[in-house]
Every structure is written in C-alpha cells, then in structure tokens.
N, C-alpha and C. Protein backbone atom coordinates (compact mmCIF):
# COMPACT_ATOMS: atom_id res chain seq x y z
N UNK A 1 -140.66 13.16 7.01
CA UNK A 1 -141.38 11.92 6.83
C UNK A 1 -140.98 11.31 5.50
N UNK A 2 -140.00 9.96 5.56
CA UNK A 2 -139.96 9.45 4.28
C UNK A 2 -140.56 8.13 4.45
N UNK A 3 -141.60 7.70 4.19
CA UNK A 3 -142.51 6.56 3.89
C UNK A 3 -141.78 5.39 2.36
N UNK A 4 -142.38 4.20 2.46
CA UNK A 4 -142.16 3.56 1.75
C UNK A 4 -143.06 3.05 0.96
N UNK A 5 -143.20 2.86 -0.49
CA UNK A 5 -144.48 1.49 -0.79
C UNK A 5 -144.00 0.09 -1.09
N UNK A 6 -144.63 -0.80 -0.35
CA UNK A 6 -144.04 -2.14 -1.15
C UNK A 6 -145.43 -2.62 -1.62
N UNK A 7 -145.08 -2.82 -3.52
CA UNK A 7 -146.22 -4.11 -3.89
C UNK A 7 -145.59 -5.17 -4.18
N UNK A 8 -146.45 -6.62 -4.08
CA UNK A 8 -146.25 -7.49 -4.17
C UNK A 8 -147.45 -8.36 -4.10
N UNK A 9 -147.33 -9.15 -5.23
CA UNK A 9 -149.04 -9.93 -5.28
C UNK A 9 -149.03 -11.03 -4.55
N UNK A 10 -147.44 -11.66 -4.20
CA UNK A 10 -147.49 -12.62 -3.15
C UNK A 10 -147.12 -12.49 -2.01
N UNK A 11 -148.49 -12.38 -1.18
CA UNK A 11 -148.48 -11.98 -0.10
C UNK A 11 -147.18 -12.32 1.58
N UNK A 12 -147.12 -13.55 1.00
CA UNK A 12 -146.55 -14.07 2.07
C UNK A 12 -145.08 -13.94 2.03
N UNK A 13 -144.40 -12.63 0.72
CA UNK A 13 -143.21 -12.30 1.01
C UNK A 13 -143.17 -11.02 1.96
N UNK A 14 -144.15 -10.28 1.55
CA UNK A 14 -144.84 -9.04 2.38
C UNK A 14 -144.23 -8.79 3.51
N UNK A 15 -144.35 -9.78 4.57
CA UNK A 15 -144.26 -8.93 6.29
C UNK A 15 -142.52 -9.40 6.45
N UNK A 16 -141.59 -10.43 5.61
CA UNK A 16 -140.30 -10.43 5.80
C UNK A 16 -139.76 -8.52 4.64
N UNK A 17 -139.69 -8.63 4.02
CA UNK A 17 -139.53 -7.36 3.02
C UNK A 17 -139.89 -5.62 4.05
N UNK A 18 -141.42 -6.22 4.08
CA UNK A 18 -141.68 -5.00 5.16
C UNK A 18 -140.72 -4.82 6.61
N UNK A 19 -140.20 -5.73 7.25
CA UNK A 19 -139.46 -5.46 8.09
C UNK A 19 -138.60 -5.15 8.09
N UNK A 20 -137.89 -6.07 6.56
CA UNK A 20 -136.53 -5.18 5.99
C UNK A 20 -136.17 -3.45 5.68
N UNK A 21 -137.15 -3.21 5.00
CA UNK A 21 -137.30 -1.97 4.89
C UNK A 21 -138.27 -1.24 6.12
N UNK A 22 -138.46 -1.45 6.51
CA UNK A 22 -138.61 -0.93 8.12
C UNK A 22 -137.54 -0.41 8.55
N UNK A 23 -136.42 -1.26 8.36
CA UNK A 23 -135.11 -1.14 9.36
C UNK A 23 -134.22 -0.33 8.25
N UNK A 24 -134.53 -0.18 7.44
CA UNK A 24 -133.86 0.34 6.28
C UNK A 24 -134.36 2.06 6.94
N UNK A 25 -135.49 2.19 6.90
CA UNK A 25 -135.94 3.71 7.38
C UNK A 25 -135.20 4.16 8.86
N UNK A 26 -135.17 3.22 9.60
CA UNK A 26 -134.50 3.30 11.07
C UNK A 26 -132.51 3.52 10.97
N UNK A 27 -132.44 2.73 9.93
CA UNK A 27 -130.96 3.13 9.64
C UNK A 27 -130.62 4.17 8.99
N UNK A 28 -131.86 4.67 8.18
CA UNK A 28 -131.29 5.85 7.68
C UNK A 28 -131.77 6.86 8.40
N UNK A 29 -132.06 6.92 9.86
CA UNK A 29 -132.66 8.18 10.77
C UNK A 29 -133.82 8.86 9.69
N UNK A 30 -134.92 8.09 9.34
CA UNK A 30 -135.62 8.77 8.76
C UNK A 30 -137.21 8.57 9.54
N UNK A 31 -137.70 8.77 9.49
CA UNK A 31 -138.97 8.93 10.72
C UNK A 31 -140.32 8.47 8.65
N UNK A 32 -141.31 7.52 8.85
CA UNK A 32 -142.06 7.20 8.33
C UNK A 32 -142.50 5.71 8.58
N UNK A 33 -143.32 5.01 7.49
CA UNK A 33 -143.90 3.71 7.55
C UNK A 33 -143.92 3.21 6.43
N UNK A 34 -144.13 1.62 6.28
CA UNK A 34 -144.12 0.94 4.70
C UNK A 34 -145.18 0.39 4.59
N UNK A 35 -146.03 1.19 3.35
CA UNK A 35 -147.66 1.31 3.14
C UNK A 35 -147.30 -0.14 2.51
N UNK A 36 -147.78 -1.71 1.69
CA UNK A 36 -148.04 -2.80 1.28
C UNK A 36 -149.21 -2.53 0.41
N UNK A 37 -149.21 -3.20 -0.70
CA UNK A 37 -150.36 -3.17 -1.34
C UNK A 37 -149.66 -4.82 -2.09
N UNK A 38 -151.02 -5.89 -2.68
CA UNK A 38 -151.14 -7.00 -3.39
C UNK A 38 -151.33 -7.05 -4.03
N UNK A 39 -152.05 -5.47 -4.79
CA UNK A 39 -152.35 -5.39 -5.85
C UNK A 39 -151.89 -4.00 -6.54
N UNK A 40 -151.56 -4.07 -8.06
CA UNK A 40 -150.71 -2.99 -8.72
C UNK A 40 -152.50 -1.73 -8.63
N UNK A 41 -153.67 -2.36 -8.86
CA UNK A 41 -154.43 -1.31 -8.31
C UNK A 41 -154.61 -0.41 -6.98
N UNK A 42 -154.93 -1.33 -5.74
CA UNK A 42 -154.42 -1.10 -4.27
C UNK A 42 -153.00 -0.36 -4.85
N UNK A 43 -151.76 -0.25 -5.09
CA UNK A 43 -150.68 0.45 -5.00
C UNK A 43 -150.79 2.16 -5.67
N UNK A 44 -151.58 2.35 -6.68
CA UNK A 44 -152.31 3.34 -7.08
C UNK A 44 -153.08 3.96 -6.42
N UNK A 45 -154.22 3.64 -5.67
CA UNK A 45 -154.98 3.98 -4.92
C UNK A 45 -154.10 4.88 -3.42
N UNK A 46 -152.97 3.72 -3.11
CA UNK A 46 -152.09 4.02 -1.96
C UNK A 46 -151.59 5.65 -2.32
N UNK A 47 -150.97 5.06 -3.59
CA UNK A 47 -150.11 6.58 -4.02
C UNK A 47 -150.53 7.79 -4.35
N UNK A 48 -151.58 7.66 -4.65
CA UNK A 48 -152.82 8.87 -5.03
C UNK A 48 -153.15 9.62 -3.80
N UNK A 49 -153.11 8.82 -2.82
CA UNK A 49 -153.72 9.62 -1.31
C UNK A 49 -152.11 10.15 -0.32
N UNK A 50 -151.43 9.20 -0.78
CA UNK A 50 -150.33 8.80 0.26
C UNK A 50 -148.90 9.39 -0.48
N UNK A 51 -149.12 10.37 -1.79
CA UNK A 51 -147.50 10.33 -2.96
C UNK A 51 -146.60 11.01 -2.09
N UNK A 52 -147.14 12.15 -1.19
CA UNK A 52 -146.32 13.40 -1.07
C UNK A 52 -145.10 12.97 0.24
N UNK A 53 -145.81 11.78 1.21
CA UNK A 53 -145.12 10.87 1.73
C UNK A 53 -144.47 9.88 1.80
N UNK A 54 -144.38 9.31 0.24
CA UNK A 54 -143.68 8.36 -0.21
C UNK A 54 -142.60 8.75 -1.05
N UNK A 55 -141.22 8.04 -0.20
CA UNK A 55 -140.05 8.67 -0.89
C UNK A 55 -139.34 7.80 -1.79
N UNK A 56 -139.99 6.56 -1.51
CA UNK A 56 -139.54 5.13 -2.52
C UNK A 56 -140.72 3.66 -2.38
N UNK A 57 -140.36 3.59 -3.96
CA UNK A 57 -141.40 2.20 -3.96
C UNK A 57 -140.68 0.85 -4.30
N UNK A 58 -141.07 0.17 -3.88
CA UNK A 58 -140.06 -1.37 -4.24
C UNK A 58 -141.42 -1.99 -4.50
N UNK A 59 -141.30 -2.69 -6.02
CA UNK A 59 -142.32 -2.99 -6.36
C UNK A 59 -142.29 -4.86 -7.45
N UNK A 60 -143.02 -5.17 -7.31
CA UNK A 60 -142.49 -6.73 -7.98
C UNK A 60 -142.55 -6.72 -9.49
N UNK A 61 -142.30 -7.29 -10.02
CA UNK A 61 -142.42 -7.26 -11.57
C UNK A 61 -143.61 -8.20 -11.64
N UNK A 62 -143.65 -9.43 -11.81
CA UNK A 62 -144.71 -10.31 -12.06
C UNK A 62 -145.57 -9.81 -10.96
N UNK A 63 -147.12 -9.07 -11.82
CA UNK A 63 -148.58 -8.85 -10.89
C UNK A 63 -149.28 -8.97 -12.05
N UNK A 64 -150.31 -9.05 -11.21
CA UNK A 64 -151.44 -9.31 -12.01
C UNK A 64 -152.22 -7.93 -13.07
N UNK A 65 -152.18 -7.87 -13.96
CA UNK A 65 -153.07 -6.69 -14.75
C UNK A 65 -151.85 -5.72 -15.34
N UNK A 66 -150.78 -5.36 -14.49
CA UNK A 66 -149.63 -5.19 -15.07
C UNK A 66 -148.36 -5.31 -14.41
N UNK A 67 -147.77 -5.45 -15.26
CA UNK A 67 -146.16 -5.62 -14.56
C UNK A 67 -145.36 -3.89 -13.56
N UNK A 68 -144.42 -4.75 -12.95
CA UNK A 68 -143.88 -3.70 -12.00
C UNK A 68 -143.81 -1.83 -12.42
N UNK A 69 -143.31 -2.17 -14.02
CA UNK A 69 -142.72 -0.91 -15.49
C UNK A 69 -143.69 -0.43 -15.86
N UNK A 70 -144.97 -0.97 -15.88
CA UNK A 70 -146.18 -0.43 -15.88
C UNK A 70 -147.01 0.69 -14.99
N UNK A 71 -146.82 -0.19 -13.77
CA UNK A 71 -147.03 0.38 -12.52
C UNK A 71 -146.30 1.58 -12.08
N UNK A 72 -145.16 1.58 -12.56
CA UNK A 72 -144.35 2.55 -11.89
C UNK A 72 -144.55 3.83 -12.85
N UNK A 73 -144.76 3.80 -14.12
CA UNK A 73 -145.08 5.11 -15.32
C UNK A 73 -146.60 5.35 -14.75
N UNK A 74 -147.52 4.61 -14.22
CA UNK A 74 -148.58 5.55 -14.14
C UNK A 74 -148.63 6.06 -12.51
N UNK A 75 -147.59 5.45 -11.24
CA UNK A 75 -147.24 6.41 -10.50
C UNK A 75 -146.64 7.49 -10.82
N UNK A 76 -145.33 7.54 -11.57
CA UNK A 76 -144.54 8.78 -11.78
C UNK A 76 -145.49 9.74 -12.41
N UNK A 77 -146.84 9.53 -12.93
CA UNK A 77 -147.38 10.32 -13.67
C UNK A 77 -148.15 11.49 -12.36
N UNK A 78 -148.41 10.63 -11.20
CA UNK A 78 -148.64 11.19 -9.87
C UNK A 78 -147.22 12.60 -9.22
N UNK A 79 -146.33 11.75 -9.17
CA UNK A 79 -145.15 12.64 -8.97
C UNK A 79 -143.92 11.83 -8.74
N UNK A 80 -143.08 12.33 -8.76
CA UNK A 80 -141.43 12.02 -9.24
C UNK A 80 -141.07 10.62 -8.05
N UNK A 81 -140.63 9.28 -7.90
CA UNK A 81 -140.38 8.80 -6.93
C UNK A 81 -138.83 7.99 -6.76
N UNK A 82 -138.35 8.09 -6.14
CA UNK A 82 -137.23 6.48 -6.51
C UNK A 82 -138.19 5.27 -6.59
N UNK A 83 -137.42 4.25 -6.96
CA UNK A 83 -137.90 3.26 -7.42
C UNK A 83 -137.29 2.27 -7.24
N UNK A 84 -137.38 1.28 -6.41
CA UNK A 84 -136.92 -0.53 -6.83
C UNK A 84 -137.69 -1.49 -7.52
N UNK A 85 -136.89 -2.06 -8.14
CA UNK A 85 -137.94 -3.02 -9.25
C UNK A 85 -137.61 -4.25 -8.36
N UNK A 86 -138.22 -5.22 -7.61
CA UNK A 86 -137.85 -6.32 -6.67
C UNK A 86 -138.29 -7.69 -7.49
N UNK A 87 -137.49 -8.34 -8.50
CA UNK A 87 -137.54 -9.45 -9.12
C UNK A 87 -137.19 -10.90 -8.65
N UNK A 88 -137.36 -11.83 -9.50
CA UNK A 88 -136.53 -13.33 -9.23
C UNK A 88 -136.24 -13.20 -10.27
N UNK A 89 -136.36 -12.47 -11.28
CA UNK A 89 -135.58 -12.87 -12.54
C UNK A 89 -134.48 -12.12 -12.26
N UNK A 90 -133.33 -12.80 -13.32
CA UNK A 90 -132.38 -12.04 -13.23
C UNK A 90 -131.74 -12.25 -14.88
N UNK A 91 -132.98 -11.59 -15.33
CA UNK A 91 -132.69 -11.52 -17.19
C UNK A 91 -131.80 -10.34 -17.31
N UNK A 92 -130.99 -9.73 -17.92
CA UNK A 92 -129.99 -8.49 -17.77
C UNK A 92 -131.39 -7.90 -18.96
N UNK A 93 -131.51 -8.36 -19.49
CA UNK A 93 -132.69 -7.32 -20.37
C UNK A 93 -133.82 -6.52 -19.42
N UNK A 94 -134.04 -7.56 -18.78
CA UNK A 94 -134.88 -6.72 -17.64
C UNK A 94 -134.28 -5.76 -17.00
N UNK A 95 -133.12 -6.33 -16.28
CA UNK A 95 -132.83 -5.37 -15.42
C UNK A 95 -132.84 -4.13 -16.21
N UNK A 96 -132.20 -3.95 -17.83
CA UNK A 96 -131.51 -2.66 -17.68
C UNK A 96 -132.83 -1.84 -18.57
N UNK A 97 -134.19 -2.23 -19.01
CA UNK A 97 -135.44 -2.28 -18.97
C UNK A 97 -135.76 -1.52 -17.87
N UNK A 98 -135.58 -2.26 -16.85
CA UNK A 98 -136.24 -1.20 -15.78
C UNK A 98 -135.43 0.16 -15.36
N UNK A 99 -134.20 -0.24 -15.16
CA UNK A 99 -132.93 0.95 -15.41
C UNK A 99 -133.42 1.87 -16.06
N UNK A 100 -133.88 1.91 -17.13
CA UNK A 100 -134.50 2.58 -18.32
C UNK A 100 -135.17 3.25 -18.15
N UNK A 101 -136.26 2.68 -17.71
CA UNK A 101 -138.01 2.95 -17.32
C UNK A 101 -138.14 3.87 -15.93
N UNK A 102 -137.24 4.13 -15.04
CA UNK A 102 -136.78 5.21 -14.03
C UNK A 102 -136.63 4.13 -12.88
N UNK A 103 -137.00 3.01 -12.62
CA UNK A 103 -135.80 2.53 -11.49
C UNK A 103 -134.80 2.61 -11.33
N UNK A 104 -133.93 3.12 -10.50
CA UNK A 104 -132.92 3.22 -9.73
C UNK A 104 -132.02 2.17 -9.32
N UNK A 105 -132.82 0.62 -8.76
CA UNK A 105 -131.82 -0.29 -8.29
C UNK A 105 -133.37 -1.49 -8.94
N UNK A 106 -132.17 -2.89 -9.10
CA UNK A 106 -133.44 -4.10 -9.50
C UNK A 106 -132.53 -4.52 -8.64
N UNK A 107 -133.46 -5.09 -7.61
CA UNK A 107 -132.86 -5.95 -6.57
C UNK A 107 -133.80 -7.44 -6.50
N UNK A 108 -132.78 -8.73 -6.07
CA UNK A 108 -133.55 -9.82 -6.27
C UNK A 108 -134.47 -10.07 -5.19
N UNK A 109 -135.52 -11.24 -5.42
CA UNK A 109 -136.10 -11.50 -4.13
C UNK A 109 -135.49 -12.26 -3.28
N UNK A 110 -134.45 -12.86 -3.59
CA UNK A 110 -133.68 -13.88 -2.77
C UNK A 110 -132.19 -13.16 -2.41
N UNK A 111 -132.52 -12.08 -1.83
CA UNK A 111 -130.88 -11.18 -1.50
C UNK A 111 -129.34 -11.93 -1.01
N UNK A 112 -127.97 -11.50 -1.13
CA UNK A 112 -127.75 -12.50 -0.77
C UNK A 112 -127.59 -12.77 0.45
N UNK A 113 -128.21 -11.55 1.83
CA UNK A 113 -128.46 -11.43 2.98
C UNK A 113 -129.38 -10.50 3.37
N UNK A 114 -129.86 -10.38 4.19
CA UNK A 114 -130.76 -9.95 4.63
C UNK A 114 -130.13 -7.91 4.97
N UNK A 115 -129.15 -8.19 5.55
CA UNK A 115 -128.73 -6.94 5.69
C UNK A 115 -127.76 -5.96 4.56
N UNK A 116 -127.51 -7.16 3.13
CA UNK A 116 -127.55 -6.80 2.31
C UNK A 116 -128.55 -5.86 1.43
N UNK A 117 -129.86 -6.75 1.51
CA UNK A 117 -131.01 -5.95 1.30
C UNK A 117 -131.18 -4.33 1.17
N UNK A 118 -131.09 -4.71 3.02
CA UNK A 118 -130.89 -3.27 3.74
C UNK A 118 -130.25 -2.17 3.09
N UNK A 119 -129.20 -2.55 3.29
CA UNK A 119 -128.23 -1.23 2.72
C UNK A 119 -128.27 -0.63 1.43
N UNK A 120 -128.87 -1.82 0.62
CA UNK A 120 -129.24 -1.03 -1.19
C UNK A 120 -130.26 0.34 -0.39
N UNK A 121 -131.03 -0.27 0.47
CA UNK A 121 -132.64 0.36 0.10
C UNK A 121 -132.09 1.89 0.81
N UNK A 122 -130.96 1.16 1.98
CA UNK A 122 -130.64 2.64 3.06
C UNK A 122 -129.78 3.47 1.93
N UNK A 123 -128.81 3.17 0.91
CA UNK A 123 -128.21 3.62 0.05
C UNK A 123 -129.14 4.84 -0.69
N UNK A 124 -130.19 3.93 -1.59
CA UNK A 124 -130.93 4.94 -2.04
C UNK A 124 -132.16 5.56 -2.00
N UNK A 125 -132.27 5.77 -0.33
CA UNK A 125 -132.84 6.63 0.78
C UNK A 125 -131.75 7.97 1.20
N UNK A 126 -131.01 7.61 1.03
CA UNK A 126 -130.20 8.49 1.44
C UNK A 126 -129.41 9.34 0.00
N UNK A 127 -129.36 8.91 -0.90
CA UNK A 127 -129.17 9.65 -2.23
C UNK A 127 -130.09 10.79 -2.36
N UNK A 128 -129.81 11.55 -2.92
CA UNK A 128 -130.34 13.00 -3.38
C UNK A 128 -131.06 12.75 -4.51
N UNK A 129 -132.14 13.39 -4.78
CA UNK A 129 -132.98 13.03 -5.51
C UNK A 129 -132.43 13.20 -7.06
C-alpha cells in the first residue's frame, strides 16, 4: 500500500492534481489512494492517523497558518516521507529552500503537461527511499 497526501488550500486545484496522481499510483503498479486536505492542519491530522500508509506528500507552499516547509518538518517529525513541494513560484531560492528542507522534487502548478506531471511523481514513487 503506497498512499498519497495532497494539501492545497485552493480547493478547486484538488480533484485535477488528485487524478494526476491517482494515475501516477496506477503507473507505478502500486495499489493505494490520495488522502486531500485544505488545510496544513487537516494534513496533520491526516498524517497522524494515516503516516504508515503514506509514501509521499505533494504539498503547496502558500497556506494558510504555515507554509508548505513548515508543514512538512512537523510531518517528518511523525516519520520519514518523500516529499513534493507543488508551487507557482518559481523563485530558485525557494526551490533549493525546499531541496534543503527534505523535498525531493518542487514541481510547478502549471506543469508543462499533464503527463509530465505524472512521471516526476511515478519517478519518485518508484525511487528507493
């Protein structure tokens, strides 16, 4: 079972993203589901009940109460996860900020295809921990 989390405070990117990575789990023959949360609290709550099944989080930078780098140090404090940081910025300080901070890949919100997307997320689904 490798499960996914996606947060994101704006909702209405949610069910395109979730499908992406839906198909991202199906391409990588991996059997799970992609828990959503709107809020960086809701995403805590998720991970607290849900960690031992979650094998990656793709998470937004701009939320409310704290940012993506925030969010993701007081999951890892739960247990070890990959990580996407899912931005519109594309400040190189950020990116390599989050690089830093234990994300793995900063991918934009505006990919430059859809099945582009995909393959980052099937990429590092399929990497060794």
């Amino acid at each position: 079972m490798a499960s996914i989390l996606l947060v994101d405070d704006s909702a209405f990117r949610i069910p395109q993203c979730k499908k992406w990575l839906e198909r991202a789990l199906e391409i990588a023959e991996l059997e799970g589901r992609v828990y959503t949360a709107i809020h960086p609290n809701e995403a805590i709550r998720i991970y607290l009940e849900e960690h031992e099944l979650i094998e990656l989080v793709v998470l937004d930078y701009n939320m409310p109460d704290m940012n993506g780098m925030e969010l993701l140090r007081n999951l890892l404090k739960v247990s070890q996860t990959k990580a996407i940081l899912w931005t519109a910025s594309e400040d190189s300080e950020l990116k390599n900020a989050a690089l830093g901070a234990g994300f793995q890949k900063v991918l934009p919100k505006k990919p430059p295809t859809d099945g582009w997307f995909i393959g980052q997320v099937v990429e590092l689904l399929k990497a060794k921990s």
